[in-house]
PDB file of N, CA and C in Angstrom:
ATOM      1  N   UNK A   1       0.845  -1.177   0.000  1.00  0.00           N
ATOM      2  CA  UNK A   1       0.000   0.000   0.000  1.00  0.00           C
ATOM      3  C   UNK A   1       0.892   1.242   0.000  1.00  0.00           C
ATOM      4  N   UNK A   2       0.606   2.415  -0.997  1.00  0.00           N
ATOM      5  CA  UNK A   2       0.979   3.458  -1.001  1.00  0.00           C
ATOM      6  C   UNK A   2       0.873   4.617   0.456  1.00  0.00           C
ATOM      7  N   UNK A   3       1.851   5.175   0.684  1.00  0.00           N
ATOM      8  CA  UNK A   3       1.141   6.356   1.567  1.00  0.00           C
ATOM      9  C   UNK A   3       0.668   6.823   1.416  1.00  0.00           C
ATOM     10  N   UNK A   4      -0.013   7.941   1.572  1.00  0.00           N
ATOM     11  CA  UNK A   4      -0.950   8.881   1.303  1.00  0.00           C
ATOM     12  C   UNK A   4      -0.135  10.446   0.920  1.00  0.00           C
ATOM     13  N   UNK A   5       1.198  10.390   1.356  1.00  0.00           N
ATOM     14  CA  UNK A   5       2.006  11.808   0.713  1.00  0.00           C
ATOM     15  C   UNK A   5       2.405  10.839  -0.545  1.00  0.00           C
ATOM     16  N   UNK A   6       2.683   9.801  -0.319  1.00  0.00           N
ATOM     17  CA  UNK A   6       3.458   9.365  -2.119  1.00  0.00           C
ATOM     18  C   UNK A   6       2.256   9.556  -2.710  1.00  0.00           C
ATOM     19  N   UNK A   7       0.914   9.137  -2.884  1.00  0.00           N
ATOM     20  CA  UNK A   7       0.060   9.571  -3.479  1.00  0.00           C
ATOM     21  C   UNK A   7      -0.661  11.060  -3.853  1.00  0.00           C
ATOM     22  N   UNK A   8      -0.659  11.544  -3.081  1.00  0.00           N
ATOM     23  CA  UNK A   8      -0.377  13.518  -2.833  1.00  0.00           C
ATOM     24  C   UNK A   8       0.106  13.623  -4.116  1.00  0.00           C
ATOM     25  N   UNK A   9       1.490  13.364  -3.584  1.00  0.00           N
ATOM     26  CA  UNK A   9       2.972  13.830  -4.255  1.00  0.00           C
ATOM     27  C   UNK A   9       2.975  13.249  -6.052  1.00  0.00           C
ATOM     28  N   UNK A  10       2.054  12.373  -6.455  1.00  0.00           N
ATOM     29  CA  UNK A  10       2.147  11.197  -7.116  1.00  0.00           C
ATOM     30  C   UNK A  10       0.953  12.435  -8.661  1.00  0.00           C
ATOM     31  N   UNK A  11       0.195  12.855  -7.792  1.00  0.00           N
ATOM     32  CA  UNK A  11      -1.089  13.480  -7.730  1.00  0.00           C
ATOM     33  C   UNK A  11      -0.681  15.230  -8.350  1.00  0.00           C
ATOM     34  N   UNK A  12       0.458  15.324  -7.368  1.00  0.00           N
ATOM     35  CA  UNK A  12       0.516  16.826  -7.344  1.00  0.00           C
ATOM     36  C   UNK A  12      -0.309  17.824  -7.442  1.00  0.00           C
ATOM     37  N   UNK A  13      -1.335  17.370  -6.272  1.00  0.00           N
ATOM     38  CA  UNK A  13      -1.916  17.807  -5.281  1.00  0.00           C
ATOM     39  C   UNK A  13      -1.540  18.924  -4.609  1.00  0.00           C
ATOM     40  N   UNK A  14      -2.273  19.996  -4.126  1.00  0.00           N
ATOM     41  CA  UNK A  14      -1.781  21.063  -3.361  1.00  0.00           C
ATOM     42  C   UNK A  14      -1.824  20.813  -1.988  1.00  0.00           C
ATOM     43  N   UNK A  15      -2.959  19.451  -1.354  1.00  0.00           N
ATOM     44  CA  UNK A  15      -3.466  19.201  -0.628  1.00  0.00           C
ATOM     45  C   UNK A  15      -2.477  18.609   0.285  1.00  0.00           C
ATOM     46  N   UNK A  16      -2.444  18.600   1.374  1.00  0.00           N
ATOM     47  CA  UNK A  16      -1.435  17.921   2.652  1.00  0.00           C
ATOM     48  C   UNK A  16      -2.023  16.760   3.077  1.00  0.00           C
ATOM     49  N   UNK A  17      -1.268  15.878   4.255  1.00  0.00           N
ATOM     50  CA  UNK A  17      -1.883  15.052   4.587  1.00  0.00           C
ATOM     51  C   UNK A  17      -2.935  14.880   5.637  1.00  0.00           C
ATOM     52  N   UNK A  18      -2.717  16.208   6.029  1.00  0.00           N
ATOM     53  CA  UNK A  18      -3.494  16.687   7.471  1.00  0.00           C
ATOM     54  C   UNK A  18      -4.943  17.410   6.665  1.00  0.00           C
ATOM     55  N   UNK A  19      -4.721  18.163   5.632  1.00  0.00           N
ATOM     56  CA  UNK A  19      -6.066  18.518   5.076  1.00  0.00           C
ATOM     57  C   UNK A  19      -6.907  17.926   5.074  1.00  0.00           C
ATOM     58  N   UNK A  20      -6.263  16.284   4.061  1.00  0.00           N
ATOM     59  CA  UNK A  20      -7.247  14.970   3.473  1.00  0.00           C
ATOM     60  C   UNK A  20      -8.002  14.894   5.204  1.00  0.00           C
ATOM     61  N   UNK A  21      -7.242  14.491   5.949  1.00  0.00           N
ATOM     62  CA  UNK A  21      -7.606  13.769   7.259  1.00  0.00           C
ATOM     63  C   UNK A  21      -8.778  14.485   8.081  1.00  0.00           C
ATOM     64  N   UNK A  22      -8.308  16.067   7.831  1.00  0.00           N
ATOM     65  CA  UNK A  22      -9.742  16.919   8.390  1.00  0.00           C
ATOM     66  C   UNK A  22     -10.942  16.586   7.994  1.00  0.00           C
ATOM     67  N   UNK A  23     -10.577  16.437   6.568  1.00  0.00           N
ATOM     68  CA  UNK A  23     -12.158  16.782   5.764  1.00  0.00           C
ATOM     69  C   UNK A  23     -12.893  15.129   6.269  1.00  0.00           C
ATOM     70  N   UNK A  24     -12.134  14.171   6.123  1.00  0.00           N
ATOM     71  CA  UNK A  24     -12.845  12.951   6.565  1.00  0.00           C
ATOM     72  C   UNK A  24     -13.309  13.088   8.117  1.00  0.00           C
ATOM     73  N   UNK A  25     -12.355  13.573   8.866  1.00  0.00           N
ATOM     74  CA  UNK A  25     -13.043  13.674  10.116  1.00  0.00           C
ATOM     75  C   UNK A  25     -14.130  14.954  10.480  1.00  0.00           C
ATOM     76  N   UNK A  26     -14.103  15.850   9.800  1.00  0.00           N
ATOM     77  CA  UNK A  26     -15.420  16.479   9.737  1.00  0.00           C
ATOM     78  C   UNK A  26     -16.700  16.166   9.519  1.00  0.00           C
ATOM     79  N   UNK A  27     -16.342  15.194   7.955  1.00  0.00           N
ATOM     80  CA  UNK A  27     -17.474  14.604   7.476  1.00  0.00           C
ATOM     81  C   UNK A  27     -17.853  13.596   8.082  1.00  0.00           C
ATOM     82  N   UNK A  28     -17.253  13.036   9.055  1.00  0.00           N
ATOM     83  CA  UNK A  28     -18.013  11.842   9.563  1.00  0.00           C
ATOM     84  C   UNK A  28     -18.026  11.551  11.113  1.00  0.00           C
ATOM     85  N   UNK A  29     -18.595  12.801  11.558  1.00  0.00           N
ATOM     86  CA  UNK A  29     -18.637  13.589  12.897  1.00  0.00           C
ATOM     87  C   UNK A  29     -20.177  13.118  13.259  1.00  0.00           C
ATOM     88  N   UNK A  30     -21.238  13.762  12.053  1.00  0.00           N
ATOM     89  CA  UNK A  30     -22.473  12.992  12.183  1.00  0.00           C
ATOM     90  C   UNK A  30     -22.984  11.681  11.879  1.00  0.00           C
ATOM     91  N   UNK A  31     -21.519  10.971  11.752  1.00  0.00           N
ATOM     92  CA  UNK A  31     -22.467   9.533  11.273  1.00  0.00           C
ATOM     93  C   UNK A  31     -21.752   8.551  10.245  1.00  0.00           C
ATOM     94  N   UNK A  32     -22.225   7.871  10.177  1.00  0.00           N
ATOM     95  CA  UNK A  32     -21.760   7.079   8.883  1.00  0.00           C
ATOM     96  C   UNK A  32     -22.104   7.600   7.774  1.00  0.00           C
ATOM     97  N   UNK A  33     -21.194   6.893   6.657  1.00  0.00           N
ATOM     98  CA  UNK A  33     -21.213   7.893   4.928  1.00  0.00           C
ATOM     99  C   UNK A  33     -20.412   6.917   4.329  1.00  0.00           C
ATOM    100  N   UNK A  34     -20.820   7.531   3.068  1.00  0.00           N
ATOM    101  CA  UNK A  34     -19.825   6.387   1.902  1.00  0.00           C
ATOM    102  C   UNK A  34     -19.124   7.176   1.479  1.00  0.00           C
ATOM    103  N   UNK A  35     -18.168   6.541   0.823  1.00  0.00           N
ATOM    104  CA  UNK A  35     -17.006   7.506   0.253  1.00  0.00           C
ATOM    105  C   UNK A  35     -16.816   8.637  -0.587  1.00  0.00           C
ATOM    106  N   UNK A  36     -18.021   7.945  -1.512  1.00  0.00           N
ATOM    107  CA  UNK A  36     -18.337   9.300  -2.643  1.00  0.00           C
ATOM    108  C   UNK A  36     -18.867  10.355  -2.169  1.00  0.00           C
ATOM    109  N   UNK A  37     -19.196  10.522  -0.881  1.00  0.00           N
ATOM    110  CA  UNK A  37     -19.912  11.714  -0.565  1.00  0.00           C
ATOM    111  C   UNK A  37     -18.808  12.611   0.248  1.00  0.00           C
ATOM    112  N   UNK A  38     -16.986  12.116   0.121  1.00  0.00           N
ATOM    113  CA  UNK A  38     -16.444  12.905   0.311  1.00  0.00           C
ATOM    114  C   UNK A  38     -16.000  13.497  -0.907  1.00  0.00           C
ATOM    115  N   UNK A  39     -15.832  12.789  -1.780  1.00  0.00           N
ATOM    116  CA  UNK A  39     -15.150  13.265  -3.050  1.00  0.00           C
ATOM    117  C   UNK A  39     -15.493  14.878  -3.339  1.00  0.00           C
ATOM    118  N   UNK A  40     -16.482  15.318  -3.469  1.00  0.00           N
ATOM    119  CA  UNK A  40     -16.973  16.794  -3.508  1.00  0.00           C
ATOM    120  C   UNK A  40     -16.320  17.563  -2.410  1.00  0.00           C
ATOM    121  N   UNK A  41     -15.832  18.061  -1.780  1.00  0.00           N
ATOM    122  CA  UNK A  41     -15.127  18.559  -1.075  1.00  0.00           C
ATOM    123  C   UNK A  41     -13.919  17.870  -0.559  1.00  0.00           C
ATOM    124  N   UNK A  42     -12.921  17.294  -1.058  1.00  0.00           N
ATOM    125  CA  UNK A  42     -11.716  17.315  -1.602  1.00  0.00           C
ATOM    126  C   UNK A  42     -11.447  18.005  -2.716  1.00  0.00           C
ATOM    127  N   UNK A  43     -12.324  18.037  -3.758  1.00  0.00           N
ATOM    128  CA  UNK A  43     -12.112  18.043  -4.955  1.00  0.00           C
ATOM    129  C   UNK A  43     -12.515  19.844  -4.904  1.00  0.00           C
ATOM    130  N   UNK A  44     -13.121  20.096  -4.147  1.00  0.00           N
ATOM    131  CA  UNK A  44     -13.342  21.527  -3.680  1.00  0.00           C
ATOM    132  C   UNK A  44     -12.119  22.157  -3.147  1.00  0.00           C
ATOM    133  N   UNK A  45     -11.295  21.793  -2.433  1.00  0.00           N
ATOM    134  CA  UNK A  45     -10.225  22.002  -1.676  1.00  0.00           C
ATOM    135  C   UNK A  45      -8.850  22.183  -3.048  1.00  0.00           C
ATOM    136  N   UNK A  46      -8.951  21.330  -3.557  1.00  0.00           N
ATOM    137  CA  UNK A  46      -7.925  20.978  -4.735  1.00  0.00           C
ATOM    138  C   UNK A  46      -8.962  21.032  -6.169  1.00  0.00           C
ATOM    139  N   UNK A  47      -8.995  21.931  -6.879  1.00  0.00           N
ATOM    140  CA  UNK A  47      -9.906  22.258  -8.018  1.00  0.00           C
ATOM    141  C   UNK A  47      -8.886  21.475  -9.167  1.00  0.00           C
ATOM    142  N   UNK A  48      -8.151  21.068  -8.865  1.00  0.00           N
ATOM    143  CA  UNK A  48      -7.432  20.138 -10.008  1.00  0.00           C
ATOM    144  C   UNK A  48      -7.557  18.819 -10.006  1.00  0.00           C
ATOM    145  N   UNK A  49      -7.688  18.266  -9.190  1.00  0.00           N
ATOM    146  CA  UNK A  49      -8.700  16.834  -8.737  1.00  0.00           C
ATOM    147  C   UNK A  49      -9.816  16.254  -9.782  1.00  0.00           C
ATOM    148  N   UNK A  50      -9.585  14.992 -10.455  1.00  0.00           N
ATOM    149  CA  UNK A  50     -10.877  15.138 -11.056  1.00  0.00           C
ATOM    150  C   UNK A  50     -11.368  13.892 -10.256  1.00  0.00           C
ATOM    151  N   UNK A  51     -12.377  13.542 -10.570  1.00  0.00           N
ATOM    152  CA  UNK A  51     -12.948  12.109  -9.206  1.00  0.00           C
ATOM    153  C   UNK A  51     -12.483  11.241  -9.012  1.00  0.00           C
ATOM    154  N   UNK A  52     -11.748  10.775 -10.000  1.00  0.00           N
ATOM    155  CA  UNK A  52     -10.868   9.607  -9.606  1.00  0.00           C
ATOM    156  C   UNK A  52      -9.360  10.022  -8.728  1.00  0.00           C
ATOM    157  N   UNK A  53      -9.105  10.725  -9.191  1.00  0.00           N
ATOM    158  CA  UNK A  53      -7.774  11.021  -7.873  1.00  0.00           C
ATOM    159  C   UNK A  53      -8.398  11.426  -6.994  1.00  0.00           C
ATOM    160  N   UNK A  54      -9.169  12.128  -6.777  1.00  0.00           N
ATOM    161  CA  UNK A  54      -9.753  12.402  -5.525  1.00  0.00           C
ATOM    162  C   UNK A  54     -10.231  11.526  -4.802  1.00  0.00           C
ATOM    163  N   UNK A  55     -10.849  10.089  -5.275  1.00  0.00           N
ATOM    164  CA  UNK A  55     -11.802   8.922  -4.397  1.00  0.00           C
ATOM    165  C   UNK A  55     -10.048   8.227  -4.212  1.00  0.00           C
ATOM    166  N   UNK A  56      -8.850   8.171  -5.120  1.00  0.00           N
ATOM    167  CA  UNK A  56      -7.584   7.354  -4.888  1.00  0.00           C
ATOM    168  C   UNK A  56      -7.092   8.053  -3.328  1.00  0.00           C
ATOM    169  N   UNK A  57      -6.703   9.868  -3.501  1.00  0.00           N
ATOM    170  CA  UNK A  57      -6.597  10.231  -2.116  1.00  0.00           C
ATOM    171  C   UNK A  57      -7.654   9.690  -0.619  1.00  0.00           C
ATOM    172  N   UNK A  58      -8.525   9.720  -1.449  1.00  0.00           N
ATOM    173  CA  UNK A  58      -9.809   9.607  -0.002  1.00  0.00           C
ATOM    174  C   UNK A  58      -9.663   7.623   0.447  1.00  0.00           C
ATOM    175  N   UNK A  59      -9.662   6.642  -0.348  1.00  0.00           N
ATOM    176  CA  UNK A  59      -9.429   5.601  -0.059  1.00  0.00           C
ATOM    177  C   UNK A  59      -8.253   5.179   0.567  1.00  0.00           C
ATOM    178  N   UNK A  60      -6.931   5.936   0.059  1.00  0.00           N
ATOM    179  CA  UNK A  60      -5.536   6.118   0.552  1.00  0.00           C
ATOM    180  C   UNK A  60      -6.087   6.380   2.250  1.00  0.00           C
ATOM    181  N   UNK A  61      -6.530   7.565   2.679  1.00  0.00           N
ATOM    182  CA  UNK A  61      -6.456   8.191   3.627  1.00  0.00           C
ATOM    183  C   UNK A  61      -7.379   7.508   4.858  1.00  0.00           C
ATOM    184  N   UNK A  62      -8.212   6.607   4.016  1.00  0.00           N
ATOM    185  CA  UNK A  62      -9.120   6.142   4.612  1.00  0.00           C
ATOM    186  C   UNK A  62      -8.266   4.501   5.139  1.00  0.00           C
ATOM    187  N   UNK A  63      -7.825   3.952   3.984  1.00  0.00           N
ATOM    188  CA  UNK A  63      -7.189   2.809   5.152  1.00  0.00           C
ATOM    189  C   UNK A  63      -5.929   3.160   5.674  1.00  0.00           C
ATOM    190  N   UNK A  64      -5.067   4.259   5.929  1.00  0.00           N
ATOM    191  CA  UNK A  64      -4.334   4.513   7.209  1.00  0.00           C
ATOM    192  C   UNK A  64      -5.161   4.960   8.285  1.00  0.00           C
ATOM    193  N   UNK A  65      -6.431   5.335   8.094  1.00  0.00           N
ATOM    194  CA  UNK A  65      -7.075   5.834   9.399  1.00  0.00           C
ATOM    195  C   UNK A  65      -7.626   4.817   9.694  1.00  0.00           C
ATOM    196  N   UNK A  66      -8.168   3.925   8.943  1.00  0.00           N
ATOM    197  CA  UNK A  66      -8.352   2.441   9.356  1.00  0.00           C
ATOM    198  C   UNK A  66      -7.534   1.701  10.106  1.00  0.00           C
ATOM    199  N   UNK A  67      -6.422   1.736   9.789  1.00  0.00           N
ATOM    200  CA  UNK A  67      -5.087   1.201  10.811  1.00  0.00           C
ATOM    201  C   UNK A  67      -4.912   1.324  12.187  1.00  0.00           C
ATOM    202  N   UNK A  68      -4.981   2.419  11.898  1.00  0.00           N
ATOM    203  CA  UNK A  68      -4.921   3.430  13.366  1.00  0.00           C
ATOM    204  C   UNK A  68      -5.796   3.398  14.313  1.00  0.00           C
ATOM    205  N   UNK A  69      -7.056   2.811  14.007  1.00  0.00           N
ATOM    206  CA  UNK A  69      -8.267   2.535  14.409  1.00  0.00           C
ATOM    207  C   UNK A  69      -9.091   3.760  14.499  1.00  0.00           C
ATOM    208  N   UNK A  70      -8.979   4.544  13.801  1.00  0.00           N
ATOM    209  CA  UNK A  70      -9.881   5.512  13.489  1.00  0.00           C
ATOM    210  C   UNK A  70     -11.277   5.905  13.099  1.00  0.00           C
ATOM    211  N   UNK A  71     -11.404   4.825  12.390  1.00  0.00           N
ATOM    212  CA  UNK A  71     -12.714   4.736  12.051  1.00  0.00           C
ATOM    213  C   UNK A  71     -12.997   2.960  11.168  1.00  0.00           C
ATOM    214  N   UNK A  72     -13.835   2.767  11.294  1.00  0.00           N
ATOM    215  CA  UNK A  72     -14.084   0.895  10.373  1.00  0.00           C
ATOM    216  C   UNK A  72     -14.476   1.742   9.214  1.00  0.00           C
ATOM    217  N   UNK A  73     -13.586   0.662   7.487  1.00  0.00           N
ATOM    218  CA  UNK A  73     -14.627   0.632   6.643  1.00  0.00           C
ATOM    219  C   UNK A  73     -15.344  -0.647   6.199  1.00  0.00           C
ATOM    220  N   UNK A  74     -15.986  -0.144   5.588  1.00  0.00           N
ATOM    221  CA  UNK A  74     -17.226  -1.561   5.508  1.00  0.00           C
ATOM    222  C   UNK A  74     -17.760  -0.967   3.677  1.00  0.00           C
ATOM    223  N   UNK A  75     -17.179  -1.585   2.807  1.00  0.00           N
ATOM    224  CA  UNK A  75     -17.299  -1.731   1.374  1.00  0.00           C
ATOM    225  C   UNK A  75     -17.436  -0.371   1.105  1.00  0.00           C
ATOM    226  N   UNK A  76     -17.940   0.381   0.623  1.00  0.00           N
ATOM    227  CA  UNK A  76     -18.201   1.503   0.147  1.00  0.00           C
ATOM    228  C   UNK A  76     -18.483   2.385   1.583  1.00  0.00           C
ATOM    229  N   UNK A  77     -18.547   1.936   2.721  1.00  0.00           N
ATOM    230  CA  UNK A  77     -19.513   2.597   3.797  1.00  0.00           C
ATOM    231  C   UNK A  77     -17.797   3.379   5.132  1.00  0.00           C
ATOM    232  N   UNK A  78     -18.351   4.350   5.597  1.00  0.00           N
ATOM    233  CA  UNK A  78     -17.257   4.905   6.529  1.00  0.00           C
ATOM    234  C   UNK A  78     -17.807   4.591   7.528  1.00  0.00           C
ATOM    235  N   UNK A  79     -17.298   4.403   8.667  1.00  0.00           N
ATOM    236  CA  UNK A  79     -18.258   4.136  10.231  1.00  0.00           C
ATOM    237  C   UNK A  79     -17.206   4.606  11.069  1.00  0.00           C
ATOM    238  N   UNK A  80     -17.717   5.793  12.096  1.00  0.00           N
ATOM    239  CA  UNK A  80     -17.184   5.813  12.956  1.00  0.00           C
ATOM    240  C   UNK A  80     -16.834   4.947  14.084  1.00  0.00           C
ATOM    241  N   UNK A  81     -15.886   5.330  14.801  1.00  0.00           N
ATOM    242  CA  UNK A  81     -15.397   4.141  16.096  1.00  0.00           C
ATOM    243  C   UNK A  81     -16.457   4.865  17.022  1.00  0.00           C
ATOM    244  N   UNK A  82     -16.926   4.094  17.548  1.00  0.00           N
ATOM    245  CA  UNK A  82     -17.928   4.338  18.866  1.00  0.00           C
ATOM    246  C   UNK A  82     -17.021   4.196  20.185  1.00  0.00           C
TER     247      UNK A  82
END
């Protein structure tokens, strides 16, 4: 698995690794969500993004926060840790 700056970096992305990580933990403050419903604001953040690098950053970012135990994913679905 790639990191998430080699992918950034890969991307050339303006975006950091701490940005990606906000926007997921913002967005999933109220609840569970699927992935595509971050893509729009990444892709807001970085206007050079087209959806597919943007869902590659957001999946990247999503299983190191998975690791970490940050949050479960479950196929398309985000779930917070309770």
């Amino acid at each position: 698995m790639a990191s998430l700056q080699y992918v950034i970096d890969s991307l050339c992305s303006k975006l950091t690794v701490e940005q990606i990580y906000e926007v997921i933990q913002v967005q999933l403050k109220p609840g569970s969500l699927k992935i595509d419903e971050i893509i729009p604001s990444i892709r807001s953040k970085d206007r050079s993004l087209d959806y597919d690098s943007a869902k590659a950053l957001i999946q990247t970012a999503l299983e190191e926060m998975a690791q970490r135990g940050d949050m479960k994913i479950d196929g398309d679905w985000i779930h917070p840790v309770a």
